[in-house]
C-alpha atoms as a PDB file:
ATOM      1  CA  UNK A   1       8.811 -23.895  -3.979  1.00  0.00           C
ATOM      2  CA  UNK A   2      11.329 -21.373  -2.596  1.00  0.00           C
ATOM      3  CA  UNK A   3      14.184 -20.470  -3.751  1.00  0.00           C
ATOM      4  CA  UNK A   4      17.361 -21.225  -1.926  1.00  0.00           C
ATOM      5  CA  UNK A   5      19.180 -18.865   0.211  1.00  0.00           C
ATOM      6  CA  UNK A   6      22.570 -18.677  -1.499  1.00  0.00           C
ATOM      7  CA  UNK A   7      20.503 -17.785  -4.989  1.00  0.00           C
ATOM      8  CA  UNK A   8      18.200 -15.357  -3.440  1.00  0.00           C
ATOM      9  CA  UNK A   9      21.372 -13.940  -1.920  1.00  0.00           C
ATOM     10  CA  UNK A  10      23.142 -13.083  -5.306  1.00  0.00           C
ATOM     11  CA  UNK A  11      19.645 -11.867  -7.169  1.00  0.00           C
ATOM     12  CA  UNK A  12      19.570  -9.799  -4.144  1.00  0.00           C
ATOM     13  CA  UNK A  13      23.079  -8.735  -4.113  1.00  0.00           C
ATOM     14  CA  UNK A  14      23.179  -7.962  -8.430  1.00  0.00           C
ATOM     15  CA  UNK A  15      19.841  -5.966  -8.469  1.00  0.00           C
ATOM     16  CA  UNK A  16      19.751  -4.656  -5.165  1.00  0.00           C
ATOM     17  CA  UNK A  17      21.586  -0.985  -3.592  1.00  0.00           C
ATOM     18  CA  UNK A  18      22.952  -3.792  -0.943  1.00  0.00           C
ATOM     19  CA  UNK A  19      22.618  -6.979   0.032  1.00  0.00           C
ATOM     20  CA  UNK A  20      19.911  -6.144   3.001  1.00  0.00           C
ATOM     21  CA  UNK A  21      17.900  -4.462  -0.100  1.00  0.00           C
ATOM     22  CA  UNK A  22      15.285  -7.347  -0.420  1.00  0.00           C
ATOM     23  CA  UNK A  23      12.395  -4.738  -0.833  1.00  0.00           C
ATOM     24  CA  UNK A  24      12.742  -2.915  -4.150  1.00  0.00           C
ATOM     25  CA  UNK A  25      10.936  -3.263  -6.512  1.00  0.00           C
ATOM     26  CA  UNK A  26      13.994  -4.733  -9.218  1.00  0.00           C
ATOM     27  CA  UNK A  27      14.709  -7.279  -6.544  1.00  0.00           C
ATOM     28  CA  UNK A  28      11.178  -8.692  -6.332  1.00  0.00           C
ATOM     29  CA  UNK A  29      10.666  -8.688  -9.900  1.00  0.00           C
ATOM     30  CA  UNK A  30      13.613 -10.604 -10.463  1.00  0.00           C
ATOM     31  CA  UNK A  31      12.791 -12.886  -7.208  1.00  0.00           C
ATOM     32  CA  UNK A  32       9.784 -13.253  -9.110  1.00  0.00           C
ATOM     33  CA  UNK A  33      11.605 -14.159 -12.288  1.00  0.00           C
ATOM     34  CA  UNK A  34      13.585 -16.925 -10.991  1.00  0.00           C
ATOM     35  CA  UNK A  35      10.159 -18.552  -9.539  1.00  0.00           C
ATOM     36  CA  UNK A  36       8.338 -18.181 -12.775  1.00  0.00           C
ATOM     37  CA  UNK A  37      11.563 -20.063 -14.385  1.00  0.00           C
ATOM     38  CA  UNK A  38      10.893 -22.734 -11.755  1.00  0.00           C
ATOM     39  CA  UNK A  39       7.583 -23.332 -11.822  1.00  0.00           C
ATOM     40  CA  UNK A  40       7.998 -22.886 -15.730  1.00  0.00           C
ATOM     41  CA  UNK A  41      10.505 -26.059 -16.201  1.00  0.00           C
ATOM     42  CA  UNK A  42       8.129 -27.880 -13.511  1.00  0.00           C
ATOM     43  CA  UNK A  43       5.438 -27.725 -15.096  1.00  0.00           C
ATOM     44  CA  UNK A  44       6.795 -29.062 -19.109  1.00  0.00           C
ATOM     45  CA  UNK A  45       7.549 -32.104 -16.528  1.00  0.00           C
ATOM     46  CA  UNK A  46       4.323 -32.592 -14.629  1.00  0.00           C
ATOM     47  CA  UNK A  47       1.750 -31.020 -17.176  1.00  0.00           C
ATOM     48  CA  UNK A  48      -1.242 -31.966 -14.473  1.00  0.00           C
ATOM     49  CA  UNK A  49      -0.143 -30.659 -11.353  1.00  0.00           C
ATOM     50  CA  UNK A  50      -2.913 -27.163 -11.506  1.00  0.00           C
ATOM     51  CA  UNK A  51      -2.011 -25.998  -7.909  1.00  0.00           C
ATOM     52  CA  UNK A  52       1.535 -25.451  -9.210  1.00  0.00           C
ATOM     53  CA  UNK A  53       0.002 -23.628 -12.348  1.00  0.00           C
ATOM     54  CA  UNK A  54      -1.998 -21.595 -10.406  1.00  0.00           C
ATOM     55  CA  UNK A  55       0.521 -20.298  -8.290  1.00  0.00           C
ATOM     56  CA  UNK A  56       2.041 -19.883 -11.773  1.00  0.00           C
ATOM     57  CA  UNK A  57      -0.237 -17.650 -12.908  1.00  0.00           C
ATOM     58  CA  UNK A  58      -0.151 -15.585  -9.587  1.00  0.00           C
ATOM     59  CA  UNK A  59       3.296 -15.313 -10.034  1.00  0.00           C
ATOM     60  CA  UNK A  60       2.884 -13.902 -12.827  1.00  0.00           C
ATOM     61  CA  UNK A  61       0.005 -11.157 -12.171  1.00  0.00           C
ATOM     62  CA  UNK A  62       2.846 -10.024  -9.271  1.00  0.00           C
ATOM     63  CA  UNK A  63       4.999  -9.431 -11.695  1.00  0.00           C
ATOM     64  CA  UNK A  64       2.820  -7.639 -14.164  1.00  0.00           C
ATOM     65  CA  UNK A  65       1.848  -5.244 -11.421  1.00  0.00           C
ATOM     66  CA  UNK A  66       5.458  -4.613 -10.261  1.00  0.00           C
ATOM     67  CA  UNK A  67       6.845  -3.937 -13.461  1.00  0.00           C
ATOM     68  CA  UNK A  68       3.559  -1.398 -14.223  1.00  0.00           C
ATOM     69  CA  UNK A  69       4.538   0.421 -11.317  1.00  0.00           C
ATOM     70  CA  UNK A  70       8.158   0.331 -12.128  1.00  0.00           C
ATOM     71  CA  UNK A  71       7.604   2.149 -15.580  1.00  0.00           C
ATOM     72  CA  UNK A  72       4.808   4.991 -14.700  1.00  0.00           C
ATOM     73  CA  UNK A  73       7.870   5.054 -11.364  1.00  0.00           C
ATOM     74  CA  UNK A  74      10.953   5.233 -12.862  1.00  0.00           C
ATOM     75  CA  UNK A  75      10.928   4.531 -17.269  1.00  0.00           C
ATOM     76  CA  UNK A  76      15.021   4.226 -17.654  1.00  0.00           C
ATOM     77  CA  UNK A  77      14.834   1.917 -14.431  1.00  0.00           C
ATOM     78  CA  UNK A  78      12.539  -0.491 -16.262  1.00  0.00           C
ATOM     79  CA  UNK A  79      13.467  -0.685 -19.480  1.00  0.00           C
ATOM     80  CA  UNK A  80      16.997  -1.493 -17.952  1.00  0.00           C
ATOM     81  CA  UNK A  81      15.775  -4.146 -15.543  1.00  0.00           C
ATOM     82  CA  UNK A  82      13.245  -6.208 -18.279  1.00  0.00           C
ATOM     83  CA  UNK A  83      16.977  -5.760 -20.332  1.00  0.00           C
ATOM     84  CA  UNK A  84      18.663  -7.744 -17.954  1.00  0.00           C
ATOM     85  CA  UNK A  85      16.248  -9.888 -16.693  1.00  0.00           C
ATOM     86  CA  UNK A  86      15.631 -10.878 -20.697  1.00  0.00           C
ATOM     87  CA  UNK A  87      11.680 -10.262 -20.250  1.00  0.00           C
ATOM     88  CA  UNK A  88       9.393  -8.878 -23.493  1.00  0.00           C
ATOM     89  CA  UNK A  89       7.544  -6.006 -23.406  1.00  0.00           C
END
């Protein structure tokens, strides 16, 4: 389940320094994000499919590493970025 160009473009384009930026570390947590959403609002409608859970759950260990690295990298940068992207920590 990808996600389409024209919304990777603009998650790219708000969290990125320019819209080429596809490799820091804000833009792939909030890549990340969007899948997790997904795969989230598949899976309340097809409670059996476990690939797509498992890749849920991968998803989400990506992220969880990310955003570690993000805070012992740069605190202000991710408290502001789990902020926008409306995550808990």
């Amino acid at each position: 389940m990808a996600l389409e160009k024209k919304v990777k473009a603009e998650i790219v384009k708000k969290f990125g320094a320019n819209e080429k930026d596809t490799g820091s570390v804000q833009v792939q947590v909030a890549l990340l994000t969007k899948r997790i959403q997904e795969l989230t609002t598949h899976l309340k409608k097809n409670d059996k499919d476990h690939t797509a859970r498992r890749s849920l759950l991968i998803l989400v260990g990506q992220r969880k590493s990310l955003l570690a690295y993000l805070e012992s990298e740069d605190r202000d940068a991710y408290l502001k970025l789990i902020a926008e992207l409306g995550l808990r920590k």
